[in-house]
PDB file of N, CA and C in Angstrom:
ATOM      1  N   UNK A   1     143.897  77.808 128.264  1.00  0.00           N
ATOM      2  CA  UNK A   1     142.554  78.351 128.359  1.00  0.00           C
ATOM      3  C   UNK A   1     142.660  79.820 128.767  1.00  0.00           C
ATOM      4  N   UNK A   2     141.965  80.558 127.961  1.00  0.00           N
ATOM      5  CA  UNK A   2     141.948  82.482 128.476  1.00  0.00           C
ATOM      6  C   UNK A   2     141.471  82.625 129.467  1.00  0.00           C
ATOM      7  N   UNK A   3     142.047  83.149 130.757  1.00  0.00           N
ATOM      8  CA  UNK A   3     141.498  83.575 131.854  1.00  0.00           C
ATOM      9  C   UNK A   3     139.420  84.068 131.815  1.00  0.00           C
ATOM     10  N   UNK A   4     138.812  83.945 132.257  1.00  0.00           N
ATOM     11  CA  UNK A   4     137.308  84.683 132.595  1.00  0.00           C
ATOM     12  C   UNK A   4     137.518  86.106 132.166  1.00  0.00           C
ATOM     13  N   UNK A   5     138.508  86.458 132.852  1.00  0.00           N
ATOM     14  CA  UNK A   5     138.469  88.472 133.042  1.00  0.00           C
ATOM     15  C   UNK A   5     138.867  88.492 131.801  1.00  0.00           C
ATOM     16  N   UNK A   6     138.982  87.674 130.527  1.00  0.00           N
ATOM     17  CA  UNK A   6     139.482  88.311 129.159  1.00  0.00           C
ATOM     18  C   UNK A   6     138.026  88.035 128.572  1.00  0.00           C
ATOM     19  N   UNK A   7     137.520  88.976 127.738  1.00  0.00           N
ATOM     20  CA  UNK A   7     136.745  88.296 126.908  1.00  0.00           C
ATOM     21  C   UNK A   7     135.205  88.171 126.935  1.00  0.00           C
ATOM     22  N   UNK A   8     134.623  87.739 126.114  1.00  0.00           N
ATOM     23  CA  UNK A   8     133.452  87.575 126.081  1.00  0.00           C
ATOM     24  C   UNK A   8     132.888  86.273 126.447  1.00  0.00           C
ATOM     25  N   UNK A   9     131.865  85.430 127.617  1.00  0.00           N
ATOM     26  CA  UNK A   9     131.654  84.234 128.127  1.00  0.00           C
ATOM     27  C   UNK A   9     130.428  83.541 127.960  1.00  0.00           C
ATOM     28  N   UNK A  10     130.441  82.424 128.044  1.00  0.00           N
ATOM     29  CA  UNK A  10     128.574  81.852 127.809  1.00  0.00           C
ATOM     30  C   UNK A  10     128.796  80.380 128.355  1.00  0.00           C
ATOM     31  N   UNK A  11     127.417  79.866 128.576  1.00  0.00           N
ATOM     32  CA  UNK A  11     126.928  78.674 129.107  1.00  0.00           C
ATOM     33  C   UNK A  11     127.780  77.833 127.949  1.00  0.00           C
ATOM     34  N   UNK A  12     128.000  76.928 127.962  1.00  0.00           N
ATOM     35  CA  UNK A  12     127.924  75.498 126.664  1.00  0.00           C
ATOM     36  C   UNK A  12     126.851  75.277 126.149  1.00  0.00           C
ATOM     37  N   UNK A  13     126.738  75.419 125.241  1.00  0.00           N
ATOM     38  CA  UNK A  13     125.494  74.935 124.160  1.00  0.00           C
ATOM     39  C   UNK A  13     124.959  73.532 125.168  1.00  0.00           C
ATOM     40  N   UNK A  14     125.729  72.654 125.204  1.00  0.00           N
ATOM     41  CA  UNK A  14     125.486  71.311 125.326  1.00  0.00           C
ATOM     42  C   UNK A  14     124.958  71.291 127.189  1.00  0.00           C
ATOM     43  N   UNK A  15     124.858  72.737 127.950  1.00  0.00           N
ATOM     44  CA  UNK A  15     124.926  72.811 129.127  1.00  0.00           C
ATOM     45  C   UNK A  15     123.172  73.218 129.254  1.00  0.00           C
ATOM     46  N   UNK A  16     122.786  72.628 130.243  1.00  0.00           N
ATOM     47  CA  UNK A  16     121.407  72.974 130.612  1.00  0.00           C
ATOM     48  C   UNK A  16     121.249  73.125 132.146  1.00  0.00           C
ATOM     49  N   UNK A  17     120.651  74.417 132.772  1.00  0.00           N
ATOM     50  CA  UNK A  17     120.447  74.152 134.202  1.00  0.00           C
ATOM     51  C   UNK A  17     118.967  74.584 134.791  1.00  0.00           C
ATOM     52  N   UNK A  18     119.132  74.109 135.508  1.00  0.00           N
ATOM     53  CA  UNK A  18     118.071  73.468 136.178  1.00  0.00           C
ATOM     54  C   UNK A  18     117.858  73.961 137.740  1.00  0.00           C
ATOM     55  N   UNK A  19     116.441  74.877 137.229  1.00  0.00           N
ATOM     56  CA  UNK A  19     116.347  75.901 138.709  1.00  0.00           C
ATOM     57  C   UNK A  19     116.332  75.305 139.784  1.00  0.00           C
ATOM     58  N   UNK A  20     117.093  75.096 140.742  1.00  0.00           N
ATOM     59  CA  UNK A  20     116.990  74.715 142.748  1.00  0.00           C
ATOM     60  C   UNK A  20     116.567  75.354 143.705  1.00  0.00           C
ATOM     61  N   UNK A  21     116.328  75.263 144.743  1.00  0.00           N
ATOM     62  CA  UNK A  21     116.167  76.427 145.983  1.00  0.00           C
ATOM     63  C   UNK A  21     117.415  76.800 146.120  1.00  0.00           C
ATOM     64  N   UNK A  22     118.486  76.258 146.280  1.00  0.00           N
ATOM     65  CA  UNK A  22     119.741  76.356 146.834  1.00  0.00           C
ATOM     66  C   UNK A  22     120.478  77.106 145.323  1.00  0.00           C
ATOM     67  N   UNK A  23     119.933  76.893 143.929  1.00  0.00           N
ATOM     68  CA  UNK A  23     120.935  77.782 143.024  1.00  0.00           C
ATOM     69  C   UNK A  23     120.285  76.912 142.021  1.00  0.00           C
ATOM     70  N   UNK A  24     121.130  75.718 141.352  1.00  0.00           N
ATOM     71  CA  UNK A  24     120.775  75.442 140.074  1.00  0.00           C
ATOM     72  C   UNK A  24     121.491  73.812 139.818  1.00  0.00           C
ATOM     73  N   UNK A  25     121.178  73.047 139.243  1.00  0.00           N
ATOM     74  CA  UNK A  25     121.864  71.954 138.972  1.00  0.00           C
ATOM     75  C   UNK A  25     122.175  72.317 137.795  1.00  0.00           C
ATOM     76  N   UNK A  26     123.797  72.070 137.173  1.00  0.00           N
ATOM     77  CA  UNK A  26     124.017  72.044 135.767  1.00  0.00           C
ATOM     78  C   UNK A  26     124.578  70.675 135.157  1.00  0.00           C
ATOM     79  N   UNK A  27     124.265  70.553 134.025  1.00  0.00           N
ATOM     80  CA  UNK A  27     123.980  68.954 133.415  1.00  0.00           C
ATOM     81  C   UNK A  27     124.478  69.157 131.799  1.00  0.00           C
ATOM     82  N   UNK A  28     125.480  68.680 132.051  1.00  0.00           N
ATOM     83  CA  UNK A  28     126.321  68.629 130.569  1.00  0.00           C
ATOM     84  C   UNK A  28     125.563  67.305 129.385  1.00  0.00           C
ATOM     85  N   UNK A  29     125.010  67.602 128.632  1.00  0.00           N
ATOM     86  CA  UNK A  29     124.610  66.423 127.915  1.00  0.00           C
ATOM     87  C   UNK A  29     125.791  65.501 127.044  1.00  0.00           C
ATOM     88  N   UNK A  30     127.013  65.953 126.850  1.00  0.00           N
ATOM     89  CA  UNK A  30     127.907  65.513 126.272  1.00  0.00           C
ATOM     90  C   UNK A  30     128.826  64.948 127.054  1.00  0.00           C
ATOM     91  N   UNK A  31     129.351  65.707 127.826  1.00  0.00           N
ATOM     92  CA  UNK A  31     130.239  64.989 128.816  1.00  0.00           C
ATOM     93  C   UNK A  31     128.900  63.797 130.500  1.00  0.00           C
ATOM     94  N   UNK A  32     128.057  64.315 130.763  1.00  0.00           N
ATOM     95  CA  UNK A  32     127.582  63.696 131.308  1.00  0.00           C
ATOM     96  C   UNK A  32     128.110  63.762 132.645  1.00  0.00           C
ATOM     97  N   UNK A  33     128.706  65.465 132.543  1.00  0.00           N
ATOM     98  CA  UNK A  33     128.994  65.815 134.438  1.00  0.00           C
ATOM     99  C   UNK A  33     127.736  66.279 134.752  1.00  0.00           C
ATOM    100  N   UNK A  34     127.610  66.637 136.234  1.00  0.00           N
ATOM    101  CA  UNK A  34     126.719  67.130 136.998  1.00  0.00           C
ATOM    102  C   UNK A  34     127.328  68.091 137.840  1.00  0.00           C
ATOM    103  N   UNK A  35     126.809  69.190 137.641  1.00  0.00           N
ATOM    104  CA  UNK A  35     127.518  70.301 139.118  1.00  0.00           C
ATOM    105  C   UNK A  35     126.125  71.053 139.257  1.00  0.00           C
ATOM    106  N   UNK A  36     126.848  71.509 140.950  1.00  0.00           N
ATOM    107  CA  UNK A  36     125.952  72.427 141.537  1.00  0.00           C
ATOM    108  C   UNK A  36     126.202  73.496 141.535  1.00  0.00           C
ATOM    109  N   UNK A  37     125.500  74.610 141.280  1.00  0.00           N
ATOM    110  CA  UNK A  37     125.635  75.974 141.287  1.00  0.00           C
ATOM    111  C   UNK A  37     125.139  76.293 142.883  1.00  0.00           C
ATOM    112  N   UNK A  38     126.044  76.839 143.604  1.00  0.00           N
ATOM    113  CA  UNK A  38     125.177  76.778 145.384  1.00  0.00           C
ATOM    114  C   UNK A  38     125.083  78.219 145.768  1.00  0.00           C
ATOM    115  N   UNK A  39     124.644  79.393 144.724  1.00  0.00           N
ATOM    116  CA  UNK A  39     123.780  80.426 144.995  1.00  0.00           C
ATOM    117  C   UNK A  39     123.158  80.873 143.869  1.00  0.00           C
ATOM    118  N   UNK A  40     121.766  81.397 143.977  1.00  0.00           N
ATOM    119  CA  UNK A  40     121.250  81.556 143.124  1.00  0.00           C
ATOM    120  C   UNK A  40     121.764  82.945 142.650  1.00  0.00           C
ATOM    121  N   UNK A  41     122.229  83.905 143.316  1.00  0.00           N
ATOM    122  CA  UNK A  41     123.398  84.376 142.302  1.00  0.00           C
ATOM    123  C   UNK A  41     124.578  84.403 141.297  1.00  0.00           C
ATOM    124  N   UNK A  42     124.888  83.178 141.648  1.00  0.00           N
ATOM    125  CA  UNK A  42     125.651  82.670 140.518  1.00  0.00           C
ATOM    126  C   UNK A  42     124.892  82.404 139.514  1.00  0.00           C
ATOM    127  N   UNK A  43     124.145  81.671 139.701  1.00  0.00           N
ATOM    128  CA  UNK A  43     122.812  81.382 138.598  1.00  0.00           C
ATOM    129  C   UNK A  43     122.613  82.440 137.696  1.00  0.00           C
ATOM    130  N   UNK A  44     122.508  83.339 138.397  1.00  0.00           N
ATOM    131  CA  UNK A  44     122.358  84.732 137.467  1.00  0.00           C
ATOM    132  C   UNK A  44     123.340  85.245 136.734  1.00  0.00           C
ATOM    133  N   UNK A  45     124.825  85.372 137.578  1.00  0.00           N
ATOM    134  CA  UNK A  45     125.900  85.448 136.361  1.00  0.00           C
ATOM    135  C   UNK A  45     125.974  84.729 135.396  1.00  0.00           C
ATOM    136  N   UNK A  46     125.557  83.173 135.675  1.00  0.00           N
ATOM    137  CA  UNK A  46     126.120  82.615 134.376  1.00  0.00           C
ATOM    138  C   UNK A  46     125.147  82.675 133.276  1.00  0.00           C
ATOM    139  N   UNK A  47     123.831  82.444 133.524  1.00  0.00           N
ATOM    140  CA  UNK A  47     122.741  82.661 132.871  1.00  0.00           C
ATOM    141  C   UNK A  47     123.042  84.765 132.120  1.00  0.00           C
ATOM    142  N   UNK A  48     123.502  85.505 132.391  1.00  0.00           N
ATOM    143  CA  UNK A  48     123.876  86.580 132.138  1.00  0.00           C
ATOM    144  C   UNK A  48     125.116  87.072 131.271  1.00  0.00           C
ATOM    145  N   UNK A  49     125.823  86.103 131.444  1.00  0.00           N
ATOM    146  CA  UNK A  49     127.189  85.582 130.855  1.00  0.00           C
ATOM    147  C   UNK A  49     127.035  86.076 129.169  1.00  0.00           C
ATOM    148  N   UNK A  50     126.558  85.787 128.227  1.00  0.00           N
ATOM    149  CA  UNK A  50     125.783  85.979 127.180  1.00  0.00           C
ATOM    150  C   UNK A  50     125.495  87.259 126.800  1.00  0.00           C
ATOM    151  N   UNK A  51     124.662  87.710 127.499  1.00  0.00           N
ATOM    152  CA  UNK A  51     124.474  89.112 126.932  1.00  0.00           C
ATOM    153  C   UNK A  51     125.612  90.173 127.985  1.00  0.00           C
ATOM    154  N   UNK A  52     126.631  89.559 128.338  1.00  0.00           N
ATOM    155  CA  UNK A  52     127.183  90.568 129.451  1.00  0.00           C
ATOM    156  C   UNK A  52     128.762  90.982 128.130  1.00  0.00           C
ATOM    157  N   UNK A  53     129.263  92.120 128.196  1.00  0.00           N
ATOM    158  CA  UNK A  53     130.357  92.371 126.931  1.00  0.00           C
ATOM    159  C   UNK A  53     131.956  92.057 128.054  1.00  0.00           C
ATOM    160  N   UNK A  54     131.341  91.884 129.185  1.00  0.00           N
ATOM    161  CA  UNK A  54     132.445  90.982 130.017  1.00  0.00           C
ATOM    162  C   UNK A  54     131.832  90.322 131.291  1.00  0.00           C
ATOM    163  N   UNK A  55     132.572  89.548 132.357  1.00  0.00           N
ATOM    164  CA  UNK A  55     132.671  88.814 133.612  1.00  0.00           C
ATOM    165  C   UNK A  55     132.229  90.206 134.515  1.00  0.00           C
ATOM    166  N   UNK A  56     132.989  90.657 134.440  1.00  0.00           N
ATOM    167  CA  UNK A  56     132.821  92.277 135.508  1.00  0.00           C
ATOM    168  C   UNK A  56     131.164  92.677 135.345  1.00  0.00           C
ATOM    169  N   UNK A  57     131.320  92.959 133.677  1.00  0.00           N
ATOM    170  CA  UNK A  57     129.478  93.136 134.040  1.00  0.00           C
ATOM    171  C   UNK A  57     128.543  92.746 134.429  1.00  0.00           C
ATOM    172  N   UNK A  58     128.729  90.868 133.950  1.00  0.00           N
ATOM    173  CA  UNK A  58     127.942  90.267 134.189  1.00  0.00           C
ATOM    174  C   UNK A  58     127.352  90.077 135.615  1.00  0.00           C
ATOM    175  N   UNK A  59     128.677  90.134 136.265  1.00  0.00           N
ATOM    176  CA  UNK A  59     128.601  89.971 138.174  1.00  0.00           C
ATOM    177  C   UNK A  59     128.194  91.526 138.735  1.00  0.00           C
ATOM    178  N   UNK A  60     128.235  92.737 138.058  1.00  0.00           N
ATOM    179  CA  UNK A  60     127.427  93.847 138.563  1.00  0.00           C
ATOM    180  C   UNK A  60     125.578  93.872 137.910  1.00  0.00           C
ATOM    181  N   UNK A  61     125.449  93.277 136.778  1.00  0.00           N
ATOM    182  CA  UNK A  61     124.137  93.237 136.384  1.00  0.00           C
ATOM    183  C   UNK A  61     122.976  92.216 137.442  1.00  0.00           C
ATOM    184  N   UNK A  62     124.212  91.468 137.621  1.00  0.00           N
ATOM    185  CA  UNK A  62     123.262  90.584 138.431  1.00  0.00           C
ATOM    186  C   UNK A  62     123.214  91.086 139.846  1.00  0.00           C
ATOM    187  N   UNK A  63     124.017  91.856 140.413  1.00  0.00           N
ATOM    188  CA  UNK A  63     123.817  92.629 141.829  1.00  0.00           C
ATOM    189  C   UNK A  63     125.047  92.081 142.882  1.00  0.00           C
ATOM    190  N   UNK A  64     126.211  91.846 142.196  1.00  0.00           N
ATOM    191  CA  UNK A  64     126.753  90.665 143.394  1.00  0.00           C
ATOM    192  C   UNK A  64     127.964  92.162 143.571  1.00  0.00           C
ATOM    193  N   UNK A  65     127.927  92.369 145.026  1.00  0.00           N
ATOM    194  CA  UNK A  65     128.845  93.241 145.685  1.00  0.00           C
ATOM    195  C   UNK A  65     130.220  93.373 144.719  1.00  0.00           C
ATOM    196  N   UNK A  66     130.865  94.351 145.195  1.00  0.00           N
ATOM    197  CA  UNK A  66     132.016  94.530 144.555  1.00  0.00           C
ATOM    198  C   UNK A  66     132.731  93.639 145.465  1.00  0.00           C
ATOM    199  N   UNK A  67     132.695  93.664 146.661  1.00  0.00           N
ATOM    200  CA  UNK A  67     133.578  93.189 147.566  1.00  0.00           C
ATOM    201  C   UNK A  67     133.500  91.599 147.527  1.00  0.00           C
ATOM    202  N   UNK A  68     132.512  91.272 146.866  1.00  0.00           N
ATOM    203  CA  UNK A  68     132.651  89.556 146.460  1.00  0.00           C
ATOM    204  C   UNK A  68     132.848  88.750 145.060  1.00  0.00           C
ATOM    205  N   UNK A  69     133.366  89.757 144.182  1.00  0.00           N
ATOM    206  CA  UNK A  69     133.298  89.878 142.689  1.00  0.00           C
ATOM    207  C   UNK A  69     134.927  88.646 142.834  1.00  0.00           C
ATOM    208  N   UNK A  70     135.991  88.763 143.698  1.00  0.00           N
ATOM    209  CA  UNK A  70     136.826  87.553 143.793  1.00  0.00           C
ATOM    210  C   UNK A  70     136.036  86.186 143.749  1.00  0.00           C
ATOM    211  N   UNK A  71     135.660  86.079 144.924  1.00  0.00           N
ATOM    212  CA  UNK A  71     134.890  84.871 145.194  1.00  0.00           C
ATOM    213  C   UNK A  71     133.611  84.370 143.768  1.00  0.00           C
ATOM    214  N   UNK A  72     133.013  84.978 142.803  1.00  0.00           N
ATOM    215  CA  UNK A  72     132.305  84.580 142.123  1.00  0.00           C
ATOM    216  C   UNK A  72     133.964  84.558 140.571  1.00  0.00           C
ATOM    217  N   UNK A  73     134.426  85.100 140.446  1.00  0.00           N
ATOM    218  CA  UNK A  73     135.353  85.081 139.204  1.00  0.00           C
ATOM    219  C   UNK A  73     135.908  83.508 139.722  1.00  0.00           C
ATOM    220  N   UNK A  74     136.447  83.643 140.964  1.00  0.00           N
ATOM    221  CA  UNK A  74     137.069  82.213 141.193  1.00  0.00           C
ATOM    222  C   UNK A  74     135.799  81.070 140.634  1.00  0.00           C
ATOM    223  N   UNK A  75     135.070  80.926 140.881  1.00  0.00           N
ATOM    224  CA  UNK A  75     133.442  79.776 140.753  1.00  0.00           C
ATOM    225  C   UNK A  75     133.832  80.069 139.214  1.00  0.00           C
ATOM    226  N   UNK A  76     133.251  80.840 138.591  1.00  0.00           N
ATOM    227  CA  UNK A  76     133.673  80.667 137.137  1.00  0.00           C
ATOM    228  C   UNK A  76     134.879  80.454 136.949  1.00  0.00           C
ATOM    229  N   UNK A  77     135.963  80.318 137.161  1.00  0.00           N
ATOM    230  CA  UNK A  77     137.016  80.083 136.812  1.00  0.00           C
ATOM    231  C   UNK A  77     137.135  78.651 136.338  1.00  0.00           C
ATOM    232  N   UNK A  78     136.618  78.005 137.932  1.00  0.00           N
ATOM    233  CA  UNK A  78     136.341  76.747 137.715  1.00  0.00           C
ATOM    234  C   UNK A  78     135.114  75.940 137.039  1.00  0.00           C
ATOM    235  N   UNK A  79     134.054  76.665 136.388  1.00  0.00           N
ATOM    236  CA  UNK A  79     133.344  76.244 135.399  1.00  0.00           C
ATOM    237  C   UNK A  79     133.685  76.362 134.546  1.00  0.00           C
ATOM    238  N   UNK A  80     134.637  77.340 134.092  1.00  0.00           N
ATOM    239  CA  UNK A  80     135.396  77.132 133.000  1.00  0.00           C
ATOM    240  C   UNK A  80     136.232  75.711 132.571  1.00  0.00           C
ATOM    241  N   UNK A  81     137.437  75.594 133.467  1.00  0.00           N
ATOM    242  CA  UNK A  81     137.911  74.719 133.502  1.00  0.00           C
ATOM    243  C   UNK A  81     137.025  73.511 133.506  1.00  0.00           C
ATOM    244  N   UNK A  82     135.972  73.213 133.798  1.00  0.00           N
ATOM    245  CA  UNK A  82     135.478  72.042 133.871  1.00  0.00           C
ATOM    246  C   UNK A  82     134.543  72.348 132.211  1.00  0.00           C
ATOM    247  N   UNK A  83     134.593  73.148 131.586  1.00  0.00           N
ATOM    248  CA  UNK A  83     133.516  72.646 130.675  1.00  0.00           C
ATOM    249  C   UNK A  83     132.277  73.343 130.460  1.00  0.00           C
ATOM    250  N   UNK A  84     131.491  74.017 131.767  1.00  0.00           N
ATOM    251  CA  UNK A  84     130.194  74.187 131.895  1.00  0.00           C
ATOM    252  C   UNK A  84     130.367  75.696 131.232  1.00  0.00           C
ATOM    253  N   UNK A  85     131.236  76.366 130.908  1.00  0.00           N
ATOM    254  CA  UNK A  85     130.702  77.963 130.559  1.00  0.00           C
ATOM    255  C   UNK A  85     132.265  77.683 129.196  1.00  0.00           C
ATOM    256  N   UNK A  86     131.864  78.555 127.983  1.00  0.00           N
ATOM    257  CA  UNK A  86     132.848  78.942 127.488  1.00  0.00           C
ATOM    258  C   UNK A  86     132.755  79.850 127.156  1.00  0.00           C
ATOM    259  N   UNK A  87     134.733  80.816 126.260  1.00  0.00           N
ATOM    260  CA  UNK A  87     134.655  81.966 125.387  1.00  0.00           C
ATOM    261  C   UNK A  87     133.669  81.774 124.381  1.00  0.00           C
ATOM    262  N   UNK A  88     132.724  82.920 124.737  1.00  0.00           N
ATOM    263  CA  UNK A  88     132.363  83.631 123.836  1.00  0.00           C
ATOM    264  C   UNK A  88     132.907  83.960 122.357  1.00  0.00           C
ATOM    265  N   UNK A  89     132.861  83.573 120.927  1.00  0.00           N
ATOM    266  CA  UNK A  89     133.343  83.402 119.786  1.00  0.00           C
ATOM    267  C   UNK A  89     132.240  84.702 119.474  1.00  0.00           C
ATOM    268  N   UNK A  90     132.979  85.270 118.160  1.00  0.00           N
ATOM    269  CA  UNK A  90     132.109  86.430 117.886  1.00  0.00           C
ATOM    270  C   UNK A  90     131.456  86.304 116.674  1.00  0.00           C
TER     271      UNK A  90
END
């Protein structure tokens, strides 16, 4: 699987989420996982993911510090791996 920091990224087609106080529930209709998104900044990267021409942008468009841009690449890392976000195809 291509690292996040390569590339262009997006939700899964098959991925739908679902606004929370706490961030977002995401709900795979195919696989039939459930995860929590537990800031509503993340919410915004990934939902941003799409129109962003990388990860870096996406996490400055949405406002998230430089100094915490580790801590959100890691969270996508692992939505990656699980399914909920993929490369971007052109």
């Amino acid at each position: 699987m291509p690292d996040v920091l390569e590339g262009g990224w997006e939700l899964s087609p098959s991925v739908q989420l679902r606004p929370e106080p706490f961030g977002a529930l995401a709900y795979d209709f195919t696989t039939r996982q459930l995860s929590f998104l537990k800031s509503p900044a993340l919410v915004d990267v990934v939902r941003g993911l799409a129109q962003a021409p990388s990860v870096d942008a996406a996490l400055t468009h949405a406002g998230v510090p430089e100094a915490s841009h580790d801590s959100y690449v890691s969270a996508l890392r692992t939505l990656a791996r699980t399914g909920l976000i993929k490369e971007r195809t052109a």
